[in-house]
N, C-alpha and C. Protein backbone atom coordinates (compact mmCIF):
# COMPACT_ATOMS: atom_id res chain seq x y z
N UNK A 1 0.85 -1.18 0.00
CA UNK A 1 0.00 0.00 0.00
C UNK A 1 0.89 1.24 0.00
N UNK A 2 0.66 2.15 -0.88
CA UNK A 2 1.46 3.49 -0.70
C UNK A 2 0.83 4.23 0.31
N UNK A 3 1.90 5.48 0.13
CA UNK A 3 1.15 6.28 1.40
C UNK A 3 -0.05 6.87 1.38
N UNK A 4 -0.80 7.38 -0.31
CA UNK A 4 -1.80 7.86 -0.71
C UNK A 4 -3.15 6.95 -0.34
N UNK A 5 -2.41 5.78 -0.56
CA UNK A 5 -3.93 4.71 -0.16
C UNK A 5 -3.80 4.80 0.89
N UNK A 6 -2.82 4.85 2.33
CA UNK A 6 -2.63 4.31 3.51
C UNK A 6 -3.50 5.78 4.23
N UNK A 7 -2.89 7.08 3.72
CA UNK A 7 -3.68 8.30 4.07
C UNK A 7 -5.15 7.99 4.07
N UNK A 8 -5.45 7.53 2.66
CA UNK A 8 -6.92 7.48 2.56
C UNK A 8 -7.53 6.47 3.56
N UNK A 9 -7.37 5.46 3.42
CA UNK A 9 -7.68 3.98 3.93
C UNK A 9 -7.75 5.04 5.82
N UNK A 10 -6.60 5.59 6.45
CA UNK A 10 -7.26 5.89 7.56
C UNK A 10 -7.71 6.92 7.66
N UNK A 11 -8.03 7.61 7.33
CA UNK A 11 -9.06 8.84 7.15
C UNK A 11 -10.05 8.51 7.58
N UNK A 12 -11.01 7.26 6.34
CA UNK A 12 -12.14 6.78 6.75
C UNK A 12 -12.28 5.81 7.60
N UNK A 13 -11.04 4.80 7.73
CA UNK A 13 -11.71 4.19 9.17
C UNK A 13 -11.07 5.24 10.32
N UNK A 14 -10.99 6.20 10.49
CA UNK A 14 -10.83 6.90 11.89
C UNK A 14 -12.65 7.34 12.30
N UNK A 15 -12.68 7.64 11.04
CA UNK A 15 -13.96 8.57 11.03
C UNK A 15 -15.39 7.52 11.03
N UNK A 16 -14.77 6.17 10.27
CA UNK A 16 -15.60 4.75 11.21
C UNK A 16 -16.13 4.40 12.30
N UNK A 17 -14.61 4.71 12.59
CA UNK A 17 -13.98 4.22 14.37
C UNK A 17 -14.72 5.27 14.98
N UNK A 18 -14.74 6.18 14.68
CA UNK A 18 -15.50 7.52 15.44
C UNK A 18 -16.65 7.19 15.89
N UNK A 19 -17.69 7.14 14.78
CA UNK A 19 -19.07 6.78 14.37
C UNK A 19 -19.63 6.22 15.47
N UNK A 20 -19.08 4.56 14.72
CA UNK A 20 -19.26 3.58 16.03
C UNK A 20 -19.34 3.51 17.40
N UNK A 21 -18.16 4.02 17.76
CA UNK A 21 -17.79 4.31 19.39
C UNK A 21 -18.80 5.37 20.17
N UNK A 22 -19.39 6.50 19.03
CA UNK A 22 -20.46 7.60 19.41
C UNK A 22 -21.79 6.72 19.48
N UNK A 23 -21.90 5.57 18.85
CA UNK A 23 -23.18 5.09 18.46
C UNK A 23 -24.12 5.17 20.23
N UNK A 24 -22.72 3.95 20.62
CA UNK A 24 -23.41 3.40 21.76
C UNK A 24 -23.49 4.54 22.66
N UNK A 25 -24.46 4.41 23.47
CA UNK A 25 -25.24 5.49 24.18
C UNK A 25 -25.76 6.95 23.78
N UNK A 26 -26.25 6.41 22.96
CA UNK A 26 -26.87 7.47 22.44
C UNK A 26 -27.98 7.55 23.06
N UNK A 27 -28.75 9.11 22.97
CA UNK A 27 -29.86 8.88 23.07
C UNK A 27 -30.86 9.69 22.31
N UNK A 28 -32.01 8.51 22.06
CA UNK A 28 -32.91 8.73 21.39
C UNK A 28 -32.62 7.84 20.06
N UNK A 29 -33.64 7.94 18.59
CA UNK A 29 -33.42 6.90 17.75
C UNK A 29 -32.00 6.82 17.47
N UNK A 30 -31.63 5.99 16.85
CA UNK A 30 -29.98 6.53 16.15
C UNK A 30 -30.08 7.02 14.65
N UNK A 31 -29.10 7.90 14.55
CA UNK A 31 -29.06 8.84 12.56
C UNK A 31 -28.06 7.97 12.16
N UNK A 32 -28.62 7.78 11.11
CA UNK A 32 -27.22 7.06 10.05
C UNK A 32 -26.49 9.09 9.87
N UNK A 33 -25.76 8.48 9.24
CA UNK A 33 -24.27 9.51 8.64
C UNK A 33 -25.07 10.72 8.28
N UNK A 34 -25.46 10.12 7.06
CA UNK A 34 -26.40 11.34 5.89
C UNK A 34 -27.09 11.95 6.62
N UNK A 35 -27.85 11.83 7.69
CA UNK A 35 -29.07 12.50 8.68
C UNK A 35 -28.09 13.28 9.36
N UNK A 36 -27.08 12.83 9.73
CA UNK A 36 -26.09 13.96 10.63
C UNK A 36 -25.58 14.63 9.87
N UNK A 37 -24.88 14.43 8.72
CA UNK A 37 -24.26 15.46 7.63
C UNK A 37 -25.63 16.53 8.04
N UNK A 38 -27.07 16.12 7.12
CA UNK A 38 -27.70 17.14 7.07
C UNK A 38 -28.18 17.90 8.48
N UNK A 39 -28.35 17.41 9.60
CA UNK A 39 -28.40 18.42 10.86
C UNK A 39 -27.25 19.42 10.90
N UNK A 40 -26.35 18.69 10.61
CA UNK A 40 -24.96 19.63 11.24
C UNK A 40 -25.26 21.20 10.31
N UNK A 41 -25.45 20.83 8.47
CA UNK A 41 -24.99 21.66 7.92
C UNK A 41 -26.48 22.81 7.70
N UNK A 42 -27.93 22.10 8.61
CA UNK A 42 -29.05 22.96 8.94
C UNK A 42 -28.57 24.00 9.79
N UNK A 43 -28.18 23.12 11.15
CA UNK A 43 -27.62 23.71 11.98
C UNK A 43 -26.88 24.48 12.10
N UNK A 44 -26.07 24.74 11.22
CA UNK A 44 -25.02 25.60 11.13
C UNK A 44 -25.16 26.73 10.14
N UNK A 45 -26.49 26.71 9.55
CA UNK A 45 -27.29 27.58 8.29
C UNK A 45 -28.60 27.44 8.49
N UNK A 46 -28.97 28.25 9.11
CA UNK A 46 -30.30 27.80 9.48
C UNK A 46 -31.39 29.12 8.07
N UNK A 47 -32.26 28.43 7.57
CA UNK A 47 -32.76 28.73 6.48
C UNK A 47 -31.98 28.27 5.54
N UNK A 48 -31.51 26.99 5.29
CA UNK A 48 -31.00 26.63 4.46
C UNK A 48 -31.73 26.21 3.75
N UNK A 49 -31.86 26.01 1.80
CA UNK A 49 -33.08 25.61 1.20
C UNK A 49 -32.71 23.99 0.93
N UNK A 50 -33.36 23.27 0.48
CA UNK A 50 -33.25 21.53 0.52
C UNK A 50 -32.40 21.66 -1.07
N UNK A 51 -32.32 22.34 -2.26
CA UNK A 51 -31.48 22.49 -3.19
C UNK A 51 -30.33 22.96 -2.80
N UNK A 52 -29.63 24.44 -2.03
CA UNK A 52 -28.98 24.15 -1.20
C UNK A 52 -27.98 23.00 -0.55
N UNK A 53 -28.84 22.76 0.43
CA UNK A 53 -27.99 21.16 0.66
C UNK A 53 -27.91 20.26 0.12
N UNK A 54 -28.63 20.16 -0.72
CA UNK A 54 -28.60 18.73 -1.88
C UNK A 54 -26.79 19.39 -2.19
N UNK A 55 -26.85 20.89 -2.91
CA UNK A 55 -25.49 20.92 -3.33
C UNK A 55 -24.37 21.11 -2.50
N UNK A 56 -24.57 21.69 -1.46
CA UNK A 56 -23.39 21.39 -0.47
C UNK A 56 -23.19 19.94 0.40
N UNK A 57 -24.02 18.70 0.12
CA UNK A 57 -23.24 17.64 0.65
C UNK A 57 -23.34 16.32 -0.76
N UNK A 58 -23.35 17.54 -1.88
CA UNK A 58 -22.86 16.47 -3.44
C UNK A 58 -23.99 15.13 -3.47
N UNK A 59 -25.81 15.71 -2.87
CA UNK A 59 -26.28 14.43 -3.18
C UNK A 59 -27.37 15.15 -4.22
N UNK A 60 -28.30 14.29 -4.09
CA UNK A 60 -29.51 14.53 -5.53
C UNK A 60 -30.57 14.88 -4.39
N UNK A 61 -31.00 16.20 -5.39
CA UNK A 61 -32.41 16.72 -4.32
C UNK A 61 -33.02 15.85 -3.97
N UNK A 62 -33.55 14.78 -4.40
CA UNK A 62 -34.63 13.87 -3.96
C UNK A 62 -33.56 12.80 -3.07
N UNK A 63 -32.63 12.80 -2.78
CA UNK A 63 -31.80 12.38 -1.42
C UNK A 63 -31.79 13.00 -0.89
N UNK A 64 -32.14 14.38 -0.58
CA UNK A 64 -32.04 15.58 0.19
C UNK A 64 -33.38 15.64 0.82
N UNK A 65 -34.37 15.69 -0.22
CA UNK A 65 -35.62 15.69 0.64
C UNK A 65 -36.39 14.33 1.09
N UNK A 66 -35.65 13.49 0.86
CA UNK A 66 -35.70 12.07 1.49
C UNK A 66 -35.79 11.43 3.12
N UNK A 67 -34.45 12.72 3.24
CA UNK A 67 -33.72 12.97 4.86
C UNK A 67 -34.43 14.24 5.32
N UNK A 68 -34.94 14.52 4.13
CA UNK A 68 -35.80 15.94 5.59
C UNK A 68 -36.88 15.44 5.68
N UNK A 69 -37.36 14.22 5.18
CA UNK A 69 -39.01 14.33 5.43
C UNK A 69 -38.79 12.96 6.70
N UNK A 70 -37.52 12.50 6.65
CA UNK A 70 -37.07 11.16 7.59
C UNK A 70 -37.11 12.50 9.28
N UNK A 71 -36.49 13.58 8.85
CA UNK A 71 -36.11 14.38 10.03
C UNK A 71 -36.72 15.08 10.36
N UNK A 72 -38.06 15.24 9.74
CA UNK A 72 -38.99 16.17 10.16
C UNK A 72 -39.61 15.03 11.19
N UNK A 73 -40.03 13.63 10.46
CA UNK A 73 -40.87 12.62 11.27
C UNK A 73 -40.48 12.82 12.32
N UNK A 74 -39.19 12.88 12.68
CA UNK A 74 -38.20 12.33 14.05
C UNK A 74 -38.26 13.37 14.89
N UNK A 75 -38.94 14.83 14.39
CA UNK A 75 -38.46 16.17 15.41
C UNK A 75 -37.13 16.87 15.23
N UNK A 76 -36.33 16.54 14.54
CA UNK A 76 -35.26 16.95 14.12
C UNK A 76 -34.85 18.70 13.31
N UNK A 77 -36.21 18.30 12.26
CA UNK A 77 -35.77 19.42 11.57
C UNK A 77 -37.69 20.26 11.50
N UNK A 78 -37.45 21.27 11.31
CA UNK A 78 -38.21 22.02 10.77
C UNK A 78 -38.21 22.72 9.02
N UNK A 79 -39.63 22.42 8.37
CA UNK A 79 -40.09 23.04 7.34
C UNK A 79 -40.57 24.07 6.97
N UNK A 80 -39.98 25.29 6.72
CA UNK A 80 -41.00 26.13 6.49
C UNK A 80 -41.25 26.86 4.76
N UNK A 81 -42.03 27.44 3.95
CA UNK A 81 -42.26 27.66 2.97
C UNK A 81 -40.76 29.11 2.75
N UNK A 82 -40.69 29.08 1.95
CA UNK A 82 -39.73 30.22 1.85
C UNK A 82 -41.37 31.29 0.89
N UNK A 83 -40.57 32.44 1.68
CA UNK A 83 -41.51 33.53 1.54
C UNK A 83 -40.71 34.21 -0.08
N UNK A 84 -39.73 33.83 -0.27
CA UNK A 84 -39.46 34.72 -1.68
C UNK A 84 -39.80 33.38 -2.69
N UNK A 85 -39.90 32.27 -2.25
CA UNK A 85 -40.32 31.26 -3.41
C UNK A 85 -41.15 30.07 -2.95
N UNK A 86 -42.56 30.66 -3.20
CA UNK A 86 -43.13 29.67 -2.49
C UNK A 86 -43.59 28.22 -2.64
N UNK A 87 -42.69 27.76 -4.20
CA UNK A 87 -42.49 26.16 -4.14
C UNK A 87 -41.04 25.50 -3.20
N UNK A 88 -40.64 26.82 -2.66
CA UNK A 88 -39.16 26.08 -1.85
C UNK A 88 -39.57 26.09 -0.47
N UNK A 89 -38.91 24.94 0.25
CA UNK A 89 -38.80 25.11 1.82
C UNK A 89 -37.21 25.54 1.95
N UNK A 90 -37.40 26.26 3.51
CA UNK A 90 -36.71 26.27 4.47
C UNK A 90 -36.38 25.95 5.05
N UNK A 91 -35.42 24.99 5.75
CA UNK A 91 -34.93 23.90 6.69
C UNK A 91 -34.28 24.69 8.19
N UNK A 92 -34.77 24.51 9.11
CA UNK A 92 -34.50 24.77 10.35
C UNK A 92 -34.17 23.50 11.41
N UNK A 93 -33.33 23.50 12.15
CA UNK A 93 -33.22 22.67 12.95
C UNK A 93 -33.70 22.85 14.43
N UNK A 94 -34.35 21.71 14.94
CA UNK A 94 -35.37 21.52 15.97
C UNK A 94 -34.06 21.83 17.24
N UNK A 95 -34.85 22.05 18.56
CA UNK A 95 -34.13 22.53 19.96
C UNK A 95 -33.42 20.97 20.43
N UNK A 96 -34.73 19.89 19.82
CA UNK A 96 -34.21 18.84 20.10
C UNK A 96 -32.86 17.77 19.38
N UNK A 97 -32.71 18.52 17.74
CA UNK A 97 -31.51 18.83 17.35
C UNK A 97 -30.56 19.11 17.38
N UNK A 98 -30.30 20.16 17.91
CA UNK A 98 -29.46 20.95 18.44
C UNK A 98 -28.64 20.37 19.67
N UNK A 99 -29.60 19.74 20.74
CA UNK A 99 -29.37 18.99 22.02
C UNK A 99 -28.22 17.85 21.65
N UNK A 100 -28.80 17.29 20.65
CA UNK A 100 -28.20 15.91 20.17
C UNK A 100 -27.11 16.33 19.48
N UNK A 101 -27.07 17.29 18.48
CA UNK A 101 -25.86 17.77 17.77
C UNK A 101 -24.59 18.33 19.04
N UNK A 102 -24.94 19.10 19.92
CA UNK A 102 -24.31 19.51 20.91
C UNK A 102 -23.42 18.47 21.83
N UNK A 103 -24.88 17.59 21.99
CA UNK A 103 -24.18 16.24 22.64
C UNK A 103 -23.01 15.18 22.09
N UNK A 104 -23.52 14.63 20.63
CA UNK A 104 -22.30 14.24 19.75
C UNK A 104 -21.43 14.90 19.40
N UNK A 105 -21.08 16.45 19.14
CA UNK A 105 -20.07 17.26 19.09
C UNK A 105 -19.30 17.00 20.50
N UNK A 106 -19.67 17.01 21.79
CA UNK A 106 -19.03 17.36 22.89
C UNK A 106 -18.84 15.80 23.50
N UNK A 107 -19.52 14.20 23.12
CA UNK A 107 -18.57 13.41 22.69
C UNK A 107 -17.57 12.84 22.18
N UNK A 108 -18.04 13.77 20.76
CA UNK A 108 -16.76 13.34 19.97
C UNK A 108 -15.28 13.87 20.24
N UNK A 109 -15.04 15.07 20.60
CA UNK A 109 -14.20 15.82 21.06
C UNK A 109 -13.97 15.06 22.25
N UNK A 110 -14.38 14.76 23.19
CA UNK A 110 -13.99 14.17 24.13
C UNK A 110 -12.93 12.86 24.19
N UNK A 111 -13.77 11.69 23.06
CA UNK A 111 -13.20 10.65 22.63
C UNK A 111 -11.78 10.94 21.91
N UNK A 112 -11.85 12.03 20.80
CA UNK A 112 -10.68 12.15 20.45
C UNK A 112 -9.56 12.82 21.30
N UNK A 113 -9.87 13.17 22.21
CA UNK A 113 -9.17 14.18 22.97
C UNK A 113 -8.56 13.11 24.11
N UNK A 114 -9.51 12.04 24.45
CA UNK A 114 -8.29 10.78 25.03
C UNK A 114 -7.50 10.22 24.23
N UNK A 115 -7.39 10.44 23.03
CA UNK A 115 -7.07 9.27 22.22
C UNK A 115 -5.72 10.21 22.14
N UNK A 116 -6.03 11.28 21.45
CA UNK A 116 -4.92 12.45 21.27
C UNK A 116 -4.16 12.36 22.74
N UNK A 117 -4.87 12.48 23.65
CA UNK A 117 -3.53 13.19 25.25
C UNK A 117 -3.20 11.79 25.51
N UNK A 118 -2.98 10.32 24.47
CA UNK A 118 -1.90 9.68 24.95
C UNK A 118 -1.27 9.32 24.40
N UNK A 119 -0.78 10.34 23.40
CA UNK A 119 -0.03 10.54 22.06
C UNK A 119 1.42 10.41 22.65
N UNK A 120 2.37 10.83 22.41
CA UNK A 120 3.51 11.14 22.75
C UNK A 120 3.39 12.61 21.91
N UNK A 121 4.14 13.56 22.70
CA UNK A 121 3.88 15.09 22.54
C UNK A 121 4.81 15.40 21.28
N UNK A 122 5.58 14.78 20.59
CA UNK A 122 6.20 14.79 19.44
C UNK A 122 5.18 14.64 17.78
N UNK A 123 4.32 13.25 18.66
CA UNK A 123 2.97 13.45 17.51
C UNK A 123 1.99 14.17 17.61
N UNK A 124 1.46 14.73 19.20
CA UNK A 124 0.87 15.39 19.13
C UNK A 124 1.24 17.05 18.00
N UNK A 125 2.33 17.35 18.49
CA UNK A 125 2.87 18.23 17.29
C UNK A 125 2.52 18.22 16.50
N UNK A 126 3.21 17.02 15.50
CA UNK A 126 3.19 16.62 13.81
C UNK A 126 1.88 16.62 13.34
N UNK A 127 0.73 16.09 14.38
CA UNK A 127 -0.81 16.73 14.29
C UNK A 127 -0.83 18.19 13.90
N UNK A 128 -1.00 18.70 14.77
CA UNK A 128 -1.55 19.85 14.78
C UNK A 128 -0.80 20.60 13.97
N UNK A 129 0.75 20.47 13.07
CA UNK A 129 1.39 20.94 12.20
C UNK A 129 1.01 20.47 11.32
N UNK A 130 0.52 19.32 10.95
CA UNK A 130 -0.14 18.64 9.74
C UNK A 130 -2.09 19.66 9.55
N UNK A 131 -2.33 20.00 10.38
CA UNK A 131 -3.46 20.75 10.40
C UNK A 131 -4.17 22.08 8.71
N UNK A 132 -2.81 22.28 8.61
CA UNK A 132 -3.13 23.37 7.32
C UNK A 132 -3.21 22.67 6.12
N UNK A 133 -2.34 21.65 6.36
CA UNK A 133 -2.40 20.78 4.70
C UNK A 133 -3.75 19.88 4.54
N UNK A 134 -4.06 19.75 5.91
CA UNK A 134 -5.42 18.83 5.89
C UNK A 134 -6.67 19.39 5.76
N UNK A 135 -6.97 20.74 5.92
CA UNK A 135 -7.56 21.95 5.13
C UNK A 135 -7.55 22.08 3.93
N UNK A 136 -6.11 21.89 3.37
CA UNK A 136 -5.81 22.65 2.05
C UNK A 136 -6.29 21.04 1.21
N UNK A 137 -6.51 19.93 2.07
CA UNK A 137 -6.86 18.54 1.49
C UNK A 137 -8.39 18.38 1.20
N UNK A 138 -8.51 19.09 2.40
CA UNK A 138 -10.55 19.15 2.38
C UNK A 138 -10.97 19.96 1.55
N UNK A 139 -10.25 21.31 1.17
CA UNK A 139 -10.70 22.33 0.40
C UNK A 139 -10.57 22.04 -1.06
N UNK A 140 -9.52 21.05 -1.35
CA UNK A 140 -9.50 20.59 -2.73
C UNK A 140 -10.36 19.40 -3.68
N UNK A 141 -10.53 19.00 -2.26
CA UNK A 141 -11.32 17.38 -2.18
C UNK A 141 -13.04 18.51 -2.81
N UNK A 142 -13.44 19.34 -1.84
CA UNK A 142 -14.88 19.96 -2.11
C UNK A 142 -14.64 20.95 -3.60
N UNK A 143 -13.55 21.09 -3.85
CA UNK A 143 -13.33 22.33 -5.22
C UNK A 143 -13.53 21.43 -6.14
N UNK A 144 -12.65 19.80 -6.34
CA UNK A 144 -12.94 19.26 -7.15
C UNK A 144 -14.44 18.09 -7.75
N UNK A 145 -14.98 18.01 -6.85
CA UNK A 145 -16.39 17.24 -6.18
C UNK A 145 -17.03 17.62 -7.57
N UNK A 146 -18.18 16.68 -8.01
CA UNK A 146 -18.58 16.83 -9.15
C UNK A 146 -19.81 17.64 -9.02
């Protein structure tokens, strides 16, 4: 394996490994991936339109409004008509959203943050110096996205 596959290959199982380990104890139903992509990026844009996010997480509107009508069922998200176009909705995220997003954010950080403080402080470094290129990795990865 070169280093390009070996980069890739753990990228996604870190972000596996993540997943998983957040699963257990959760509370309330559990979200697959796609349901959290789309809370996070409601959440973080609130009036976001469902075309919109279809294009900022590279899926097909009707995968987009697939997961809002899954996240409306659940309490998750809110619908509202957009007032400048009134065949579009508005996507808002629920208080009880937010709770859960807050909660898996301040898990996840947690988990990685043991994993990180029993690094040896030499890698912890090479982390956090590796930090700009792994930006400049994400930013190229979304520039080139179809």
């Amino acid at each position: 394996m070169n280093d390009t596959e070996e980069f890739s290959a753990l990228l996604v199982g870190i972000q596996r490994l993540i997943r998983r380990r957040l699963r257990s104890g959760l509370d309330g139903p559990p979200l697959r991936g796609a349901q959290v992509e789309l809370l996070r990026l409601v959440h973080d844009s609130p009036g976001l339109r469902v075309s919109d996010a279809a294009e900022e997480l590279f899926l097909a509107g009707n995968s987009v409004s697939t997961l809002v009508n899954q996240l409306v069922g659940q309490g998750m998200l809110r619908r509202e008509t957009d007032p400048a176009d009134r065949r579009a909705a508005l996507l808002y995220a629920t208080d009880e959203a937010a709770r859960r997003l807050a909660d898996w954010r301040a898990r996840r950080t947690a988990l990685v943050g043991e994993v990180l403080a029993e690094l040896p402080a030499d890698q912890r470094a090479a982390l956090t110096q590796a930090m700009p290129a792994l930006r400049t990795i994400a930013a190229g990865l979304r520039r080139s996205a179809p």
